[in-house]
Protein backbone atom coordinates (compact mmCIF):
# COMPACT_ATOMS: atom_id res chain seq x y z
CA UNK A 1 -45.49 -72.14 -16.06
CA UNK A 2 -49.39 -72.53 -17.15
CA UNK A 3 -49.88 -70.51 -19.72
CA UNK A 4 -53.03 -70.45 -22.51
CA UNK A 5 -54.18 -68.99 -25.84
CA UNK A 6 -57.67 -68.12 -26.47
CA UNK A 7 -58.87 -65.84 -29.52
CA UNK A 8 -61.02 -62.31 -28.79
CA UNK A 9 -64.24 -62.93 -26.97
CA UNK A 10 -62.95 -66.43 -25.78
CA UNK A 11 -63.14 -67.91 -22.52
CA UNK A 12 -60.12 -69.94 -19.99
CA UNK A 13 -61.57 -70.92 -16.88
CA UNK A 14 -60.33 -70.33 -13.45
CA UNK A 15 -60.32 -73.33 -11.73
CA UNK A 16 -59.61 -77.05 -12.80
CA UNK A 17 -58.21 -76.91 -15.94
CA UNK A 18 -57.36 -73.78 -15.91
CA UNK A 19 -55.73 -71.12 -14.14
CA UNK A 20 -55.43 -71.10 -10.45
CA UNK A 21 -57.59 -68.35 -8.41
CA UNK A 22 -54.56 -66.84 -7.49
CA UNK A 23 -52.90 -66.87 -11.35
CA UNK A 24 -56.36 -65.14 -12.25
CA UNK A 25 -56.19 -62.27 -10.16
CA UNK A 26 -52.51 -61.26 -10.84
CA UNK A 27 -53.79 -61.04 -14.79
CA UNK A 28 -57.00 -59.12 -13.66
CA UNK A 29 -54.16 -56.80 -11.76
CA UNK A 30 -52.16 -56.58 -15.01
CA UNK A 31 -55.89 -56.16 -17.48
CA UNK A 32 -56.22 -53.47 -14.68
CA UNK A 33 -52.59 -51.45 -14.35
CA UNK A 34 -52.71 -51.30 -18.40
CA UNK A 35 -53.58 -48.32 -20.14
CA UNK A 36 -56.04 -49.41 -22.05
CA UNK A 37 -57.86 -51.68 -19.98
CA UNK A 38 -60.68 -49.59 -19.09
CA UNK A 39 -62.32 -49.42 -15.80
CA UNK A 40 -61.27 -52.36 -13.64
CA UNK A 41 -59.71 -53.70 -16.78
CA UNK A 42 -62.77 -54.96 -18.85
CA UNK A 43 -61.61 -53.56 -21.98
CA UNK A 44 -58.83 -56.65 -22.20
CA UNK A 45 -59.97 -59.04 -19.52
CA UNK A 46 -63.75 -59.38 -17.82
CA UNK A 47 -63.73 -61.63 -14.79
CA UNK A 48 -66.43 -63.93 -14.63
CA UNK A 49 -65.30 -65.62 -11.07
CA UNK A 50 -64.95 -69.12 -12.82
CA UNK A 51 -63.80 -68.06 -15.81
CA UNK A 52 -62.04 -64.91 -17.82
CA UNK A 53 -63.22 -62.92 -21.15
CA UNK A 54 -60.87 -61.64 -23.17
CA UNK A 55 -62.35 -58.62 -25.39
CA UNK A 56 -61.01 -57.12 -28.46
CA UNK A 57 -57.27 -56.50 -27.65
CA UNK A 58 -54.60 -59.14 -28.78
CA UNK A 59 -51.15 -60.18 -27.69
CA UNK A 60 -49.99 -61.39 -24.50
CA UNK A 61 -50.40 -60.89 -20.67
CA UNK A 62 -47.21 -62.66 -19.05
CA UNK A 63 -46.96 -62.83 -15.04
CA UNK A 64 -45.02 -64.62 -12.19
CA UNK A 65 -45.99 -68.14 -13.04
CA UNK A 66 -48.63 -67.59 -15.96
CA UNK A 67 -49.08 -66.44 -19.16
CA UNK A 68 -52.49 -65.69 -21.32
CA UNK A 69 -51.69 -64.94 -25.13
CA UNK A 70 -55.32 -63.14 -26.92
CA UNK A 71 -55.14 -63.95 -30.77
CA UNK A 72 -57.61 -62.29 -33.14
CA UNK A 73 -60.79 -63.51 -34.08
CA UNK A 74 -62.79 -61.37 -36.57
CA UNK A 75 -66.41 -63.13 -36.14
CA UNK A 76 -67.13 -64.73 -32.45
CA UNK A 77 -69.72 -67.00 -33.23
CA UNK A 78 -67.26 -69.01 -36.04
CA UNK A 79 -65.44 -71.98 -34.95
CA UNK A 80 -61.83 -71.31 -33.60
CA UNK A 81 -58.83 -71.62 -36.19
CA UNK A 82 -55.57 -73.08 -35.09
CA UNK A 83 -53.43 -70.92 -32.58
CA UNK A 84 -50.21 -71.38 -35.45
CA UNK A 85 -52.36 -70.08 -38.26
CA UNK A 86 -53.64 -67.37 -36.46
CA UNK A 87 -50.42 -66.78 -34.79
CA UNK A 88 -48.38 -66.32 -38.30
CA UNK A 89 -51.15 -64.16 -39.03
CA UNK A 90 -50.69 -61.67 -36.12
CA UNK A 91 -47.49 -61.41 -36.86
CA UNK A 92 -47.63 -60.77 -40.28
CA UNK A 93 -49.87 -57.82 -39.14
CA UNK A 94 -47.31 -56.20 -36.46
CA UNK A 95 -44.59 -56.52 -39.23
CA UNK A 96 -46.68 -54.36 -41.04
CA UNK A 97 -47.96 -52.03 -38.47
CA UNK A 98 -45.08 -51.55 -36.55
CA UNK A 99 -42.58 -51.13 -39.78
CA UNK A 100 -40.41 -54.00 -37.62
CA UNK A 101 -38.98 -55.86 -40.83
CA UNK A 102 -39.27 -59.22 -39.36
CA UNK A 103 -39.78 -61.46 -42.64
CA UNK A 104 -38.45 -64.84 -42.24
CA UNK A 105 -37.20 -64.79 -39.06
CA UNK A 106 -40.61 -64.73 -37.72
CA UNK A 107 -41.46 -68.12 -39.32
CA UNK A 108 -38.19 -69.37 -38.47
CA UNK A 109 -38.70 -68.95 -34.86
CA UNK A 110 -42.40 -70.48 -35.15
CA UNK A 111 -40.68 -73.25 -36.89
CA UNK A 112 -38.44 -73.47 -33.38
CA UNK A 113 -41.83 -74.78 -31.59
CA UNK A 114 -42.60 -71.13 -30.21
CA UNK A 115 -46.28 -71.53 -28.25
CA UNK A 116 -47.33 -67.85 -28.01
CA UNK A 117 -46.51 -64.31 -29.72
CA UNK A 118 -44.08 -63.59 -27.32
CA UNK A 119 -41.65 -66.77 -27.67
CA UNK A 120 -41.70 -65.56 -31.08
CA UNK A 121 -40.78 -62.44 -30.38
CA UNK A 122 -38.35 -62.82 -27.96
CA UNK A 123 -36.66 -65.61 -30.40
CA UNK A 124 -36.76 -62.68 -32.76
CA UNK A 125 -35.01 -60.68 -30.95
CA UNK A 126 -32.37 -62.69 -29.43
CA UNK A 127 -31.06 -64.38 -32.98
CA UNK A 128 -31.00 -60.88 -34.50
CA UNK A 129 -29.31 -59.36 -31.68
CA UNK A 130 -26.79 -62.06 -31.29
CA UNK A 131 -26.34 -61.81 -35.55
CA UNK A 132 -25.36 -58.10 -35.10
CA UNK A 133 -22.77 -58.63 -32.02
CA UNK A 134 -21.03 -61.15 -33.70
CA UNK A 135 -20.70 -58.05 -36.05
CA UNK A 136 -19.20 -56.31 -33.65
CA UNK A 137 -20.50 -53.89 -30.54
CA UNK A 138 -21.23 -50.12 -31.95
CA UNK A 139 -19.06 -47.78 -30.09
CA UNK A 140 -18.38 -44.28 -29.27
CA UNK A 141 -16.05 -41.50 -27.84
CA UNK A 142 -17.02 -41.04 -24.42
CA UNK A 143 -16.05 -38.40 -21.51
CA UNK A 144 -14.25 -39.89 -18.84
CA UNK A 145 -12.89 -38.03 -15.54
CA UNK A 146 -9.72 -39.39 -13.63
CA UNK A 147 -7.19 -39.00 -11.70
CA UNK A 148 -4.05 -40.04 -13.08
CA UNK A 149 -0.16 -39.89 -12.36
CA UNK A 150 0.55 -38.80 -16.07
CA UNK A 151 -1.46 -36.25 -18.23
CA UNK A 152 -4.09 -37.68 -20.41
CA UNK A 153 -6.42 -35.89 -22.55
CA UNK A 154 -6.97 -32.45 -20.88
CA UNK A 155 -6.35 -30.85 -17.35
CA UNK A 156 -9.56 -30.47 -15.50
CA UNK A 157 -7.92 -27.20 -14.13
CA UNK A 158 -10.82 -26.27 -11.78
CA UNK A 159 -10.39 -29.55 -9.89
CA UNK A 160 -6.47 -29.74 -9.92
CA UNK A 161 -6.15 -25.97 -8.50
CA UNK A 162 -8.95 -27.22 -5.76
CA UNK A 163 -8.41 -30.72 -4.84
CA UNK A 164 -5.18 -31.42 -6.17
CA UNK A 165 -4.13 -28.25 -4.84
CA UNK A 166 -1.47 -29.91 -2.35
CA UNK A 167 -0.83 -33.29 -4.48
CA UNK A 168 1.39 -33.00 -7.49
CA UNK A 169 1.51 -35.90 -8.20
CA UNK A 170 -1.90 -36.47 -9.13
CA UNK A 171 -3.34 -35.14 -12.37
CA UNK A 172 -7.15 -34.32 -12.52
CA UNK A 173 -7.77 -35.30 -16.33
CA UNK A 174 -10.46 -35.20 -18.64
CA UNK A 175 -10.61 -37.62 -21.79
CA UNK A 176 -12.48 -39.38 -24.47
CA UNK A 177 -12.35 -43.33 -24.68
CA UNK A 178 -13.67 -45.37 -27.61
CA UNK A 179 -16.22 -47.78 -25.72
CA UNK A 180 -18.98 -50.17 -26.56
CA UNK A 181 -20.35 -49.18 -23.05
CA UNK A 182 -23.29 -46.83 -24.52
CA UNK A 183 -26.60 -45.85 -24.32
CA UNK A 184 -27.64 -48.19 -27.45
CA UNK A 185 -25.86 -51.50 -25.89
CA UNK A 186 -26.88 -50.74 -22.35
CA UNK A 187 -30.51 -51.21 -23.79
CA UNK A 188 -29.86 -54.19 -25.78
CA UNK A 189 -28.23 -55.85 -22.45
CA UNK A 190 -31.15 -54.73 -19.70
CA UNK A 191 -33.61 -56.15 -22.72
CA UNK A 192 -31.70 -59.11 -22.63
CA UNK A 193 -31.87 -59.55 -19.01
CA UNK A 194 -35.58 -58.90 -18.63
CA UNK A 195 -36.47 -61.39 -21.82
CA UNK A 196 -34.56 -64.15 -19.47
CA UNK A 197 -37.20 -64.16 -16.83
CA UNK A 198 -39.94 -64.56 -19.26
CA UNK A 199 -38.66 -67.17 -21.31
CA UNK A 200 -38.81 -71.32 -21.12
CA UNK A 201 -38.30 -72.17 -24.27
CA UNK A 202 -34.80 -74.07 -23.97
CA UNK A 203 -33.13 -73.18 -27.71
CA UNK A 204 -33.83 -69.22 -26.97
CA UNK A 205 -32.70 -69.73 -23.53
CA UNK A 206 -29.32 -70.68 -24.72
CA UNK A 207 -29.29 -67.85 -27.15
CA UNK A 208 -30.03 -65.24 -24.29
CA UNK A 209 -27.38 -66.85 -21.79
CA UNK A 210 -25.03 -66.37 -24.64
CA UNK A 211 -25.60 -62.53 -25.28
CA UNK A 212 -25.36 -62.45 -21.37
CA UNK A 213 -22.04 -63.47 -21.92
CA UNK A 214 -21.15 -61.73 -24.92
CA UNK A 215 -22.53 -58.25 -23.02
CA UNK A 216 -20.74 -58.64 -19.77
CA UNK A 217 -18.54 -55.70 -20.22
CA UNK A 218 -21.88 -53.52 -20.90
CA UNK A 219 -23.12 -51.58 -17.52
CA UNK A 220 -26.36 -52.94 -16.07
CA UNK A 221 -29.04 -50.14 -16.01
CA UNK A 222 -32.27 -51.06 -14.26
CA UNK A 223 -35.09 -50.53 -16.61
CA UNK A 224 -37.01 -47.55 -14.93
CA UNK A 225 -33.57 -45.64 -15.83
CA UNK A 226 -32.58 -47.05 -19.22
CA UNK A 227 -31.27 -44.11 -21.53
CA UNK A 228 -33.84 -43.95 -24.42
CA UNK A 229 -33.51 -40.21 -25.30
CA UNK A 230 -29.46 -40.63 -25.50
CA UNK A 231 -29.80 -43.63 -28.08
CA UNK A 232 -28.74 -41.93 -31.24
CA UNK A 233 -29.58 -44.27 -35.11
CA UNK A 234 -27.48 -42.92 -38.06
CA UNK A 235 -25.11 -44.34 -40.40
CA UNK A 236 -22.23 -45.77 -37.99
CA UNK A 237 -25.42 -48.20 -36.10
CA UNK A 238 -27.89 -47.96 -38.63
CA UNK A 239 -27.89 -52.34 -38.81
CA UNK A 240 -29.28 -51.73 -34.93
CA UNK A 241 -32.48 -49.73 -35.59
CA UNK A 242 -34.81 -53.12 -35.99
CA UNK A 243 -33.26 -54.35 -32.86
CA UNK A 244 -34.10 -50.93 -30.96
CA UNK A 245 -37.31 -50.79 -32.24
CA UNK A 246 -38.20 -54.56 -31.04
CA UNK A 247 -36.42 -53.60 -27.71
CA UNK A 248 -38.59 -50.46 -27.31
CA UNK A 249 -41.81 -52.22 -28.11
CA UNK A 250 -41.00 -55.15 -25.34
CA UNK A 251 -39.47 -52.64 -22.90
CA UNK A 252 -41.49 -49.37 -23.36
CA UNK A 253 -44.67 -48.12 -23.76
CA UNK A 254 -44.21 -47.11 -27.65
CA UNK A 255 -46.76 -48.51 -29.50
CA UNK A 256 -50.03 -47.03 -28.27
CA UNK A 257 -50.76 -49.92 -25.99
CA UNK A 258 -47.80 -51.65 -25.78
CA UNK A 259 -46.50 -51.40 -22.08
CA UNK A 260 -43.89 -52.56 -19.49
CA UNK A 261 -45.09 -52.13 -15.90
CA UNK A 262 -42.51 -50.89 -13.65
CA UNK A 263 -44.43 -51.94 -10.81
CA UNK A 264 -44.68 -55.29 -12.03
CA UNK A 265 -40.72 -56.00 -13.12
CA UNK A 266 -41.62 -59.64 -14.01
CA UNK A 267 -43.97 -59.26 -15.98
CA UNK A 268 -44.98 -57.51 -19.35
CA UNK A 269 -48.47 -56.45 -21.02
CA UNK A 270 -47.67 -56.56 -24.78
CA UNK A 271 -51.21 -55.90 -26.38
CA UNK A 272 -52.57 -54.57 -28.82
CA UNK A 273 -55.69 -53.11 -30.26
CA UNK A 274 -57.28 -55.08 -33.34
CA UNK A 275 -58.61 -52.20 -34.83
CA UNK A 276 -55.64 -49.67 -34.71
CA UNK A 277 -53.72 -52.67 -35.73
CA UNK A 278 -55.40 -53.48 -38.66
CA UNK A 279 -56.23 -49.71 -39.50
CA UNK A 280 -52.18 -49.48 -39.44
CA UNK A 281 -51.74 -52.53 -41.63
CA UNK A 282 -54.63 -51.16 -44.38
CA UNK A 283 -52.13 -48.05 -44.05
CA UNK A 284 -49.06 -49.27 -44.82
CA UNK A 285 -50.48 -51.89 -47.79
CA UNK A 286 -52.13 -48.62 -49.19
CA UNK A 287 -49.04 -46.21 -48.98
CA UNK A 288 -47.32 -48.87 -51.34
CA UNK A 289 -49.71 -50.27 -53.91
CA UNK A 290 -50.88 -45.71 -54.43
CA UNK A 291 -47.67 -44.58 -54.69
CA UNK A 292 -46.50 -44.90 -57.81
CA UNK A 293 -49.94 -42.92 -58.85
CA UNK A 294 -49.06 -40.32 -57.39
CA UNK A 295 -52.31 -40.78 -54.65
CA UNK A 296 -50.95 -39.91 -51.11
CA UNK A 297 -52.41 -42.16 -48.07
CA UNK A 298 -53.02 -39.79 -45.15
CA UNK A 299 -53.64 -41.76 -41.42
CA UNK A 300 -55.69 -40.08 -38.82
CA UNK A 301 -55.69 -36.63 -40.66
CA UNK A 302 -57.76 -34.35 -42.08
CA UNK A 303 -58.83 -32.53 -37.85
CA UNK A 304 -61.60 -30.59 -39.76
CA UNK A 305 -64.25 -29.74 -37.30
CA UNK A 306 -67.97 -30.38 -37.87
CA UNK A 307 -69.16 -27.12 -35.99
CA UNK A 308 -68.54 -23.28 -35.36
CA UNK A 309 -70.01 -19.81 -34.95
CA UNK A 310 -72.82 -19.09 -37.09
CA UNK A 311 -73.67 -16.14 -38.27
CA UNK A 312 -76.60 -15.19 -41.25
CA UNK A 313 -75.07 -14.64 -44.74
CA UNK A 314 -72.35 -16.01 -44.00
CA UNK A 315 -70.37 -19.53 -44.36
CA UNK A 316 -69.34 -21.36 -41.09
CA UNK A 317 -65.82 -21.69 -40.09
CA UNK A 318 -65.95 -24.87 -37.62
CA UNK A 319 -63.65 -24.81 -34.38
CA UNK A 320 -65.38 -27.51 -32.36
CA UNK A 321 -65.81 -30.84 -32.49
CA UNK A 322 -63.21 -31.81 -34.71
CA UNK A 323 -63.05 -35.09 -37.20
CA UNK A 324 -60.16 -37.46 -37.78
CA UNK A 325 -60.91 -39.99 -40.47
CA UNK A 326 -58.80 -43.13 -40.36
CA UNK A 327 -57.19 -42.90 -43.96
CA UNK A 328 -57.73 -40.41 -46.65
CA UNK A 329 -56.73 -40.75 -50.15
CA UNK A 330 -55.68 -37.38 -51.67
CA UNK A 331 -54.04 -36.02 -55.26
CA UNK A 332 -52.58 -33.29 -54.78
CA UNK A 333 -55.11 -31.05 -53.70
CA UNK A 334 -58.15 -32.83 -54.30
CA UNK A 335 -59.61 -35.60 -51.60
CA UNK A 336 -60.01 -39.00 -53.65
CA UNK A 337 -61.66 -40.70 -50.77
CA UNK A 338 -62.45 -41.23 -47.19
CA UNK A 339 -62.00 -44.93 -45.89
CA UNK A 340 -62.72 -46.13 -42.30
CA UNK A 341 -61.46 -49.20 -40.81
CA UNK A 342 -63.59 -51.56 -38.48
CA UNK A 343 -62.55 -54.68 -37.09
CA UNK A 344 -65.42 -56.48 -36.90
CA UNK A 345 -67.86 -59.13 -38.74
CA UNK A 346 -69.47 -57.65 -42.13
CA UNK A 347 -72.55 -60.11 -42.78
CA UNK A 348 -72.32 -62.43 -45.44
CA UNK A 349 -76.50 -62.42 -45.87
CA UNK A 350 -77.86 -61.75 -49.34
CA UNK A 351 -80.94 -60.73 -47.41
CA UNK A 352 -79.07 -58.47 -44.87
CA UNK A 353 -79.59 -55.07 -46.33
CA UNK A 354 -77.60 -53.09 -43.51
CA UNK A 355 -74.87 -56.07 -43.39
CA UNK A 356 -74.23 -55.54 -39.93
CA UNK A 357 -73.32 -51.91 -40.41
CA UNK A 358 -73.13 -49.17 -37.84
CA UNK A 359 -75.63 -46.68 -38.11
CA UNK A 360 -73.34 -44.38 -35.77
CA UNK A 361 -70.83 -45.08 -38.72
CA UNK A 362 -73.20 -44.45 -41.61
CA UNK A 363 -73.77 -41.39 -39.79
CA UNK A 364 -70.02 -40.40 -39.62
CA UNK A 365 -69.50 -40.93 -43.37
CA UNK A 366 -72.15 -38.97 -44.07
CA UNK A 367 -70.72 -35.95 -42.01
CA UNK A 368 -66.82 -36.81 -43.80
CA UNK A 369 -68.29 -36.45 -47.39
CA UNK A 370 -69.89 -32.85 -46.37
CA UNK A 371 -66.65 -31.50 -44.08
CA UNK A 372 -64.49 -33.14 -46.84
CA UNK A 373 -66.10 -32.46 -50.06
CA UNK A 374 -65.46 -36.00 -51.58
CA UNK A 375 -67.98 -38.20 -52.81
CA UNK A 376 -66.45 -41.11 -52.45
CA UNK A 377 -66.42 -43.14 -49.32
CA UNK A 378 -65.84 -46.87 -47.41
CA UNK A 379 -66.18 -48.73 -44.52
CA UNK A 380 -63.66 -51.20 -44.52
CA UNK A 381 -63.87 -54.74 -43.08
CA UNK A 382 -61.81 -57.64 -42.55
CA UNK A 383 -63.24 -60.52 -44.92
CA UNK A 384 -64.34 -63.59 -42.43
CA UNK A 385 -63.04 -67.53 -43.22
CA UNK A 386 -63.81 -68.28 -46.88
CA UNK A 387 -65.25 -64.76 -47.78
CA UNK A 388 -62.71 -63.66 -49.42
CA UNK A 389 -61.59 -59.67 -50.80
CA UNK A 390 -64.01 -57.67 -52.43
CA UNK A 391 -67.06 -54.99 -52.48
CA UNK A 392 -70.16 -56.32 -50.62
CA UNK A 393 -72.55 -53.79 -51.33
CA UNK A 394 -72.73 -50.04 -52.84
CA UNK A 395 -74.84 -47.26 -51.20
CA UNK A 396 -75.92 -43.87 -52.37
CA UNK A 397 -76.76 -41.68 -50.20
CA UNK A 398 -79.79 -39.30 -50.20
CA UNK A 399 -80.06 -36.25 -52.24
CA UNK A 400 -76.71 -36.48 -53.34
CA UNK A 401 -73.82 -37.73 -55.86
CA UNK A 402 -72.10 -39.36 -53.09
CA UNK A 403 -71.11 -43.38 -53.16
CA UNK A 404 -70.89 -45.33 -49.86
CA UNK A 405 -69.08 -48.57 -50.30
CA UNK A 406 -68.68 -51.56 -48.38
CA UNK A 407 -65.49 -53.68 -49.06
CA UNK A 408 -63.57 -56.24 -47.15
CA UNK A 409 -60.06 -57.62 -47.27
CA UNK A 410 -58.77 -61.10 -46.96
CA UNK A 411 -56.52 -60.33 -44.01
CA UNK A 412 -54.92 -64.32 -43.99
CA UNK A 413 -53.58 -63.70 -47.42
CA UNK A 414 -49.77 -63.20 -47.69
CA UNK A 415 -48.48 -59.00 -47.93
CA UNK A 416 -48.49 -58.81 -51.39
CA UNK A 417 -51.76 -60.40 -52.23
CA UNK A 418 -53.61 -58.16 -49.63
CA UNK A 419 -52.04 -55.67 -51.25
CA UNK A 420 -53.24 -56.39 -55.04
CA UNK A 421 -56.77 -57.19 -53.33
CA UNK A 422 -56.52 -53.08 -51.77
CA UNK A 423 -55.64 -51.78 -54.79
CA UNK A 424 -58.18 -53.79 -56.89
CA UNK A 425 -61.11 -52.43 -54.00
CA UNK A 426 -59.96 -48.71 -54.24
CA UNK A 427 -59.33 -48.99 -57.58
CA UNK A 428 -63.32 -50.03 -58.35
CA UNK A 429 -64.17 -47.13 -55.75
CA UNK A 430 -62.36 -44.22 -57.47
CA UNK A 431 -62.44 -45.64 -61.19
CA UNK A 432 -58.53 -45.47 -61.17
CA UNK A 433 -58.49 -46.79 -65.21
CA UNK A 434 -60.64 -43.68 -66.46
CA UNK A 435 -58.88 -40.78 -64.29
CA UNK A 436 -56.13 -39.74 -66.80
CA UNK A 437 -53.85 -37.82 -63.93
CA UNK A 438 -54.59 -40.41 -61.04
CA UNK A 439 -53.54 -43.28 -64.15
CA UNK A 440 -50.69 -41.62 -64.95
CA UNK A 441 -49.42 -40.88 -61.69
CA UNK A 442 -49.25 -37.19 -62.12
CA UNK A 443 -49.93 -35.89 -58.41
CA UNK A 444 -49.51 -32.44 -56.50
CA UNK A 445 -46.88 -30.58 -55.03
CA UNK A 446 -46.33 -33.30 -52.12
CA UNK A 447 -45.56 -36.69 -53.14
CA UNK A 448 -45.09 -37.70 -49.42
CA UNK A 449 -47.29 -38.70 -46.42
CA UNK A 450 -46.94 -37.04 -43.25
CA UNK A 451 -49.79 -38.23 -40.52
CA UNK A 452 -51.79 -35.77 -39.19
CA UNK A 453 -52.18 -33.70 -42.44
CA UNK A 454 -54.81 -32.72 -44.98
């Protein structure tokens, strides 16, 4: 197995030292089948003949032979940090994007010599899978059809009167049977199965080969036919949910660009964009460091649009090109803030008066604090090595109230430390301390977040 780690924008070469011309091509293939890779695939791998690219997605590309993992890299010019730093990193982020509750286990499994996200993952999986079967299989009443000597359950009359018609002695019957044969373990088992071809790693090996064992009884369903819609989560199997969540994000495409190929059985494409990733992360820190003020956190809402009909006299109602900030921050009513999300480098250069900014994403404020009526706005950045959390630089902008600010966030700190550094940022954007009702937490009708909604 050759497999490789490089960080966004990095380089492996094809070739000597690194992979073969034939290993190359079935990634290109698999940079190419995905989703989101673009046209011919350059949005997660550019081929370069001797060497690949990898651009700004991260996670792992896993083939026949071969395996490229993509960790994240917020500046390309600075010096690469060590794959297990980076690595715990990542995964701190998914944990938080995807809602997967991995805590400890995650560095537990790194602590098991794991090389790449997905022997983490996969150890994940398979030592919280096998902690819930020793538990015991979840089971239900399921509709069985037989033909039996004796009456059990109820008569299937159409089929006795027909088929039985001439043999008395044969009962068509219809009956429920408590089984662990369901929709929920037949998942678990074909995830099982697939993880087996992908991993090496001898100590998660051994735990797969046991929940082989342990899920003999359970039907084998290939994978293009696995029953995702009948899997039902309440309180009888509500210890499973994790599990079906990590089992849908290595099996199916249900993370935006998470995917399995069913034209490629083994192999699996489990990327990820940095910027919806981190956008996700900002998200869920936000949600719970503003919600005991009251200050709800909406993702991807507000759909105003920018332009409509005009007519003289009278305002504009747009219809047409319609907005979708990455987070607002409102109360009750009222719209606190706009915030975008950008993963990329913010410069560090006292005599950089842009710092690397955007002017396409000046110009997009600008446009949310007139569609939005809020006057407070900020471009969001993760902090670079050594930079640390904070507000770089304030802007005003022209003939207006309105305050443009540019913050970044220490991304390598642990979740609760990113989180005091978020609520420190917004709290110096929107003067938390001298808003009496934001303070004290008294909000609007709706307490709750629901994405999509202004």
């Amino acid at each position: 197995m050759t497999h490789f780690s490089v960080h966004e924008w990095g380089r492996v070469e094809v070739g000597t030292g690194g992979f073969s011309v034939s290993q190359a091509e079935i990634l290109v293939a698999a940079a190419r089948a995905h989703p989101l890779g673009g046209e011919d695939g350059g949005d997660i791998l550019s081929d370069h003949r001797h060497y690949l690219r990898a651009r700004q997605m991260v996670g792992v590309i896993a083939a026949p032979g071969c395996s490229l993992e993509i960790l994240p890299k917020v500046d390309p010019e600075a010096p690469d940090e060590d794959a297990p730093t980076v690595r715990r990193r990542l995964v701190t982020l998914l944990d938080l994007a995807l809602g997967l509750d991995l805590g400890n286990g995650a560095h537990a499994a790194m602590a098991h010599g794991a090389d790449s996200l997905l022997d983490i993952i996969i150890r994940l999986f398979a030592e919280q899978l096998l902690a819930q079967v020793r538990r015991g299989l979840p089971r239900r009443y399921s509709l069985y059809e037989d033909d039996l000597p004796a009456l059990r359950g109820r008569l299937n009359v159409v089929r006795q009167f027909t088929v039985h018609a001439v043999r008395p002695d044969r009962l068509a019957c219809r009956y429920d049977v408590l089984s662990s044969n369901i929709p929920l373990t037949q998942v678990m088992k074909a995830t099982v199965i697939f993880l087996a071809k992908l991993c090496h790693a001898p100590g998660t090996r051994r735990l797969l080969d046991e929940l082989r064992f342990v899920l003999a009884d359970i039907s084998d369903v290939p994978p293009a036919t696995l029953p995702w819609d009948k899997v039902r989560i309440d309180r009888t199997n509500r210890r499973w949910e994790r599990l079906f969540l990590l089992a849908r994000l290595l099996m199916k495409s249900d993370w935006q660009a998470t995917r399995h190929s069913t034209g490629a059985r083994e192999g699996i494409s489990l990327l990820f964009p940095m910027n919806d990733l981190f956008e996700a992360s900002v998200v869920t820190l936000l949600r719970r460091a503003l919600s005991v003020r009251g200050i709800e956190v909406v993702e991807q809402g507000g759909l105003r649009h920018c332009l409509g009909d005009w007519a003289e006299g009278a305002n504009c109602i747009g219809n047409v090109f319609q907005t979708k900030p990455d987070i607002l921050l409102r109360h009750g009513s009222r719209i606190l803030a706009v915030i975008d999300t950008k993963w990329k480098r913010l410069s560090a250069d006292p005599l950089d008066q842009k710092k690397c900014v955007n002017q396409s994403d000046v110009y997009q404020m600008m446009a949310y604090a007139r569609l939005y009526r809020c006057d407070r706005l900020m471009l969001l950045y993760p902090a670079t090595s050594g930079a640390g959390s904070g507000i770089v630089r304030r802007f005003g902008i022209d003939g207006g109230p309105e305050l443009l600010t540019l913050g970044r966030v220490d991304m390598a700190a642990y979740g609760n430390v990113i989180e005091s550094h978020l609520m420190r940022l917004v709290g110096e954007v929107l003067d938390i301390n001298h808003d009496t009702n934001i303070r004290d937490g008294r909000a609007g009708t709706n307490q709750h977040l629901h994405r999509g909604i202004a």
